[in-house]
N, C-alpha and C. Protein backbone atom coordinates (compact mmCIF):
# COMPACT_ATOMS: atom_id res chain seq x y z
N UNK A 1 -171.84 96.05 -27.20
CA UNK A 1 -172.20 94.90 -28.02
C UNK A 1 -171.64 93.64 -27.36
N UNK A 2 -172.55 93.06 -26.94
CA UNK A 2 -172.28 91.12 -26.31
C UNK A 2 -172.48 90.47 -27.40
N UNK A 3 -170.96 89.67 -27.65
CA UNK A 3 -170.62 88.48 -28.31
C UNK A 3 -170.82 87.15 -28.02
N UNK A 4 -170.59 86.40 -28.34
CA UNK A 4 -170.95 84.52 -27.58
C UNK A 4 -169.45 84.88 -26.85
N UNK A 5 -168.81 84.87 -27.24
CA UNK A 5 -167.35 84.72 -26.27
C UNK A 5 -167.00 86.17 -25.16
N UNK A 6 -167.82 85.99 -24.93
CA UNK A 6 -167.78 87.37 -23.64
C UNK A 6 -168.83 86.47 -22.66
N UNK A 7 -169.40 85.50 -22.88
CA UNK A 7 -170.87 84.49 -22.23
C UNK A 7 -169.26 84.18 -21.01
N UNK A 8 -169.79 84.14 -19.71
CA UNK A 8 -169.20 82.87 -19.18
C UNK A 8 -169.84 81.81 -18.24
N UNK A 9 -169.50 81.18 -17.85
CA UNK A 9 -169.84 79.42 -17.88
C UNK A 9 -170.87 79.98 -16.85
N UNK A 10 -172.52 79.46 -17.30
CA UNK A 10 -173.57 79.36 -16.59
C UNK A 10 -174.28 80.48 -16.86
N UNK A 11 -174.05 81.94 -17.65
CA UNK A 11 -174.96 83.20 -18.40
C UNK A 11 -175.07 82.25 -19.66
N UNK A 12 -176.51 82.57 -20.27
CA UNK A 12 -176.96 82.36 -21.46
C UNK A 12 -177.87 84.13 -21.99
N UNK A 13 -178.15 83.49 -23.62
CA UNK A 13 -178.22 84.77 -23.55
C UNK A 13 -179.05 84.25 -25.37
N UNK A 14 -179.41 85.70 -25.86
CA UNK A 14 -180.50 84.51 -27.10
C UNK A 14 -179.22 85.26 -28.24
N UNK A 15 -179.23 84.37 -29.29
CA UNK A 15 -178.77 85.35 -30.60
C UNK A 15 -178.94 86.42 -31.56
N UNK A 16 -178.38 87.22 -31.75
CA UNK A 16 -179.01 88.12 -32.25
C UNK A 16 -178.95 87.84 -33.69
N UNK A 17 -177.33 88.04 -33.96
CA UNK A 17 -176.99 88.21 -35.28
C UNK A 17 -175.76 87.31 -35.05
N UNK A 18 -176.05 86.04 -36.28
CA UNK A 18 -174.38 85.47 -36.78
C UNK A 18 -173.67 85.81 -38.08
N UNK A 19 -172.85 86.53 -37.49
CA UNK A 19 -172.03 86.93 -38.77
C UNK A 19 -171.28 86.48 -39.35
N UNK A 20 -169.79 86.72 -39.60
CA UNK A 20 -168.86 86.26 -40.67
C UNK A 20 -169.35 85.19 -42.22
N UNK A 21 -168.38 85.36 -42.75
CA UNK A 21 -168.68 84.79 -44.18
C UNK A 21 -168.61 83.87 -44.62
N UNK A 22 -168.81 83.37 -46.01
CA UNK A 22 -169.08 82.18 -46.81
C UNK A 22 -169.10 80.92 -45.64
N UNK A 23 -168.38 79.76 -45.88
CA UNK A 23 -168.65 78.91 -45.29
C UNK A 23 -168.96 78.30 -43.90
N UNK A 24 -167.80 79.38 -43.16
CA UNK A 24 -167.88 79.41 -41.75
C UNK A 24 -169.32 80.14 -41.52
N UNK A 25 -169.83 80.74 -41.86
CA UNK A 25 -170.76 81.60 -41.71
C UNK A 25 -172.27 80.40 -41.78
N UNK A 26 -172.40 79.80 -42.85
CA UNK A 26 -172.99 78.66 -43.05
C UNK A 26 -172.85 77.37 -41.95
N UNK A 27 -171.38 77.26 -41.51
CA UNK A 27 -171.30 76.02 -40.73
C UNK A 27 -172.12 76.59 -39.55
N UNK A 28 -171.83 77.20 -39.04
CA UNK A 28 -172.49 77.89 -37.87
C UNK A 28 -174.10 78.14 -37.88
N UNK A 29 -174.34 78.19 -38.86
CA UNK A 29 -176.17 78.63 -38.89
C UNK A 29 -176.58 76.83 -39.08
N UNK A 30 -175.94 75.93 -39.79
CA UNK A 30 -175.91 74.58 -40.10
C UNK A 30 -175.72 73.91 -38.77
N UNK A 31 -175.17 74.03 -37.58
CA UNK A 31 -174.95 73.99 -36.22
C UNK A 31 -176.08 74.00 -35.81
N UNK A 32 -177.08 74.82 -35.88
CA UNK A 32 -177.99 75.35 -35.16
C UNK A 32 -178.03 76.84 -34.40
N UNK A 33 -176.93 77.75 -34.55
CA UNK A 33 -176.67 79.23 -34.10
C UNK A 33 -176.96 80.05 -34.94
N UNK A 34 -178.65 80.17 -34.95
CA UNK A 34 -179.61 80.81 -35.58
C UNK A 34 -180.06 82.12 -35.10
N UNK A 35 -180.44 82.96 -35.04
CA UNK A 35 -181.11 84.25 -34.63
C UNK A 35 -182.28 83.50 -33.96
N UNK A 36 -182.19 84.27 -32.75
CA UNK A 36 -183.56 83.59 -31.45
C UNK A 36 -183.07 82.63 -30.68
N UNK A 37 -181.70 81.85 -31.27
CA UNK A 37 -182.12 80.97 -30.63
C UNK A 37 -181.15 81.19 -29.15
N UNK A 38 -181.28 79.97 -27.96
CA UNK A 38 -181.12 80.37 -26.48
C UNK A 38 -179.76 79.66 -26.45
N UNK A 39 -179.02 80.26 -26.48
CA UNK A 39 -177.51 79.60 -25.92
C UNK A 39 -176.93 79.92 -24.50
N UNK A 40 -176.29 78.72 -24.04
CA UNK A 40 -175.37 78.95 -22.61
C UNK A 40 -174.72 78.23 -22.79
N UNK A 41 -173.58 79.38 -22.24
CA UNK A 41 -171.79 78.62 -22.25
C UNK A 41 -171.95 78.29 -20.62
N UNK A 42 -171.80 76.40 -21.24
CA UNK A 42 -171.53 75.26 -20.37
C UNK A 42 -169.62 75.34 -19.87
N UNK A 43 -169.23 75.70 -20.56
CA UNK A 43 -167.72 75.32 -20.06
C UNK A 43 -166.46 76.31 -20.82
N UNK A 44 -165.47 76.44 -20.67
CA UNK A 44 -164.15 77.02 -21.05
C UNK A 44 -162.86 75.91 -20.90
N UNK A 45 -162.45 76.01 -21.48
CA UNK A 45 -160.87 74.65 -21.81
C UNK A 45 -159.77 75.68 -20.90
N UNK A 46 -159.13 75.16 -20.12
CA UNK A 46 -158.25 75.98 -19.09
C UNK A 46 -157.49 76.99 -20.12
N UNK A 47 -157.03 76.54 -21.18
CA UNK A 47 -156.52 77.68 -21.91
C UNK A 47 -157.52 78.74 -22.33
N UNK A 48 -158.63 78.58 -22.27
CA UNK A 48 -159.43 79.69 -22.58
C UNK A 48 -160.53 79.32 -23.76
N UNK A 49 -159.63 78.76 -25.01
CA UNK A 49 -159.93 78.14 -26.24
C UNK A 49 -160.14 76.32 -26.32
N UNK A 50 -160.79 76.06 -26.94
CA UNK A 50 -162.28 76.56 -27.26
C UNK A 50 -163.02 76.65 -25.95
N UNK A 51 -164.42 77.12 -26.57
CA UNK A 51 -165.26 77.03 -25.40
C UNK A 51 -166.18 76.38 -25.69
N UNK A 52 -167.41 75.80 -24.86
CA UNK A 52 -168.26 74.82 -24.97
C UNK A 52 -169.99 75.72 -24.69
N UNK A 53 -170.74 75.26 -25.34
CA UNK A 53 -172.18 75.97 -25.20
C UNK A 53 -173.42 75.08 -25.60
N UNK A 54 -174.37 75.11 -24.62
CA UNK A 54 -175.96 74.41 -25.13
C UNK A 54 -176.67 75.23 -25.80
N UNK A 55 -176.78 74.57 -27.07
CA UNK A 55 -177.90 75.35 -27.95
C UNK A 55 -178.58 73.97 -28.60
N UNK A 56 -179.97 74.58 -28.61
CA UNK A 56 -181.02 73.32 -28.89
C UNK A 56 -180.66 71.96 -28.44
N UNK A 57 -180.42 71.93 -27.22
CA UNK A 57 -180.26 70.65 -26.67
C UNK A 57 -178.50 70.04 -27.11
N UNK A 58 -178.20 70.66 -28.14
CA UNK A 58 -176.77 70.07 -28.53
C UNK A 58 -175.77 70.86 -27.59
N UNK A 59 -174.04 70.14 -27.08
CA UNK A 59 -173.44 71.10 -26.93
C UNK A 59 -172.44 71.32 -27.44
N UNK A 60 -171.84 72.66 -28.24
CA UNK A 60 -171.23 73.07 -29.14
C UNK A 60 -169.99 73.46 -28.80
N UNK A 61 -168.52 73.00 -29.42
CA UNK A 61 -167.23 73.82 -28.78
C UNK A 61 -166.80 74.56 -29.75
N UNK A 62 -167.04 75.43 -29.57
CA UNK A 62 -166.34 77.01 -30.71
C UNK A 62 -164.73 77.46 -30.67
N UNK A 63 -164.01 78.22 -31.34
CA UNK A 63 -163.08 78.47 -31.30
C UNK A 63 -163.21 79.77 -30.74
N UNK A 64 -162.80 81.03 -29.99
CA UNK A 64 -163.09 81.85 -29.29
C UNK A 64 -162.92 82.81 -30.62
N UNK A 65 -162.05 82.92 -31.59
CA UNK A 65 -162.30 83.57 -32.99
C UNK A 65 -163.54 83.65 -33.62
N UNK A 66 -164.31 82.57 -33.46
CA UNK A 66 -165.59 81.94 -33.76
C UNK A 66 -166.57 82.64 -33.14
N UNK A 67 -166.80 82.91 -31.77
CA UNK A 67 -167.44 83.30 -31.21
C UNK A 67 -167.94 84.93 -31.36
N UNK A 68 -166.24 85.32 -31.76
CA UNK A 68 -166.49 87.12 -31.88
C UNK A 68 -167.73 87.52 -32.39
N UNK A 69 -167.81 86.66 -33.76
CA UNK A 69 -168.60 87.01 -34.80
C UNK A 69 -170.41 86.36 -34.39
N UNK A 70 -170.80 86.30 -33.30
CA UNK A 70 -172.60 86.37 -32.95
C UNK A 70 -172.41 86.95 -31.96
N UNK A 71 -173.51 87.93 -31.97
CA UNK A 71 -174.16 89.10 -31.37
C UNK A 71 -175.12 88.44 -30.67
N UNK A 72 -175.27 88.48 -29.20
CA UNK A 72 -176.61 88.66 -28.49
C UNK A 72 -177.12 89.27 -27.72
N UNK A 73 -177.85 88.71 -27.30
CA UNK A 73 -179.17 89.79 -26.95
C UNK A 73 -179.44 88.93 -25.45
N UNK A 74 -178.68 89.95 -23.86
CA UNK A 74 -179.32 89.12 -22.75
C UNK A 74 -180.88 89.48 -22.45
N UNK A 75 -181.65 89.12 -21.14
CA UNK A 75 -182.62 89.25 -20.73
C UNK A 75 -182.56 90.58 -20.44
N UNK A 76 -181.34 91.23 -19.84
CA UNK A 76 -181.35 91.97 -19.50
C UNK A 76 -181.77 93.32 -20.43
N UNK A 77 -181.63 93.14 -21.82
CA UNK A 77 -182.04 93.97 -22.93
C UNK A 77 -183.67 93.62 -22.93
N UNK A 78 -184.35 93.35 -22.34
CA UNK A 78 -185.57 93.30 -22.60
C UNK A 78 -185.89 92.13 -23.57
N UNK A 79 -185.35 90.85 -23.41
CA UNK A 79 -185.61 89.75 -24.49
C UNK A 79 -186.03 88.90 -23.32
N UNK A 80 -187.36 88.26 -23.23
CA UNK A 80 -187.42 86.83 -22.42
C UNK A 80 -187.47 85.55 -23.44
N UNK A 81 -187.37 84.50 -22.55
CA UNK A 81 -187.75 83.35 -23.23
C UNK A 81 -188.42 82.60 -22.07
N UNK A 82 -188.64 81.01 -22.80
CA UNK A 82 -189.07 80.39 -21.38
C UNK A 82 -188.11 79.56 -21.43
């Protein structure tokens, strides 16, 4: 199972599933880290945390806790995009 925080700088990969609960769970789909959609981690902070990612044109810095919780899906699983 590939998480967003297993991505590193320059693999993208589409979403599968965002999980965790109530609000955080909401901020994140409210973000734009929807199921389908195409994310790539643009960058990592030398400590590791946060990390940085393009999704729908925006780019997003997550907390690497944050990340555990979406599931995706590379090309390599048989998913294209354009």
């Amino acid at each position: 199972m590939l998480t967003l925080g297993d991505l590193h700088i320059g693999q993208d990969a589409i979403i599968r599933v965002v999980g965790g609960e109530g609000e955080l769970r909401h901020h994140l789909l409210d973000m734009g880290l929807t199921p389908g959609a195409r994310i790539e981690c643009v960058g990592v902070s030398p400590g590791g945390d946060p990390r940085a990612f393009l999704v729908r044109g925006a780019v997003l810095a997550l907390r690497r806790e944050d990340c555990l919780s979406i599931i995706l899906r590379t090309a390599e699983e048989g998913e294209t995009w354009a």
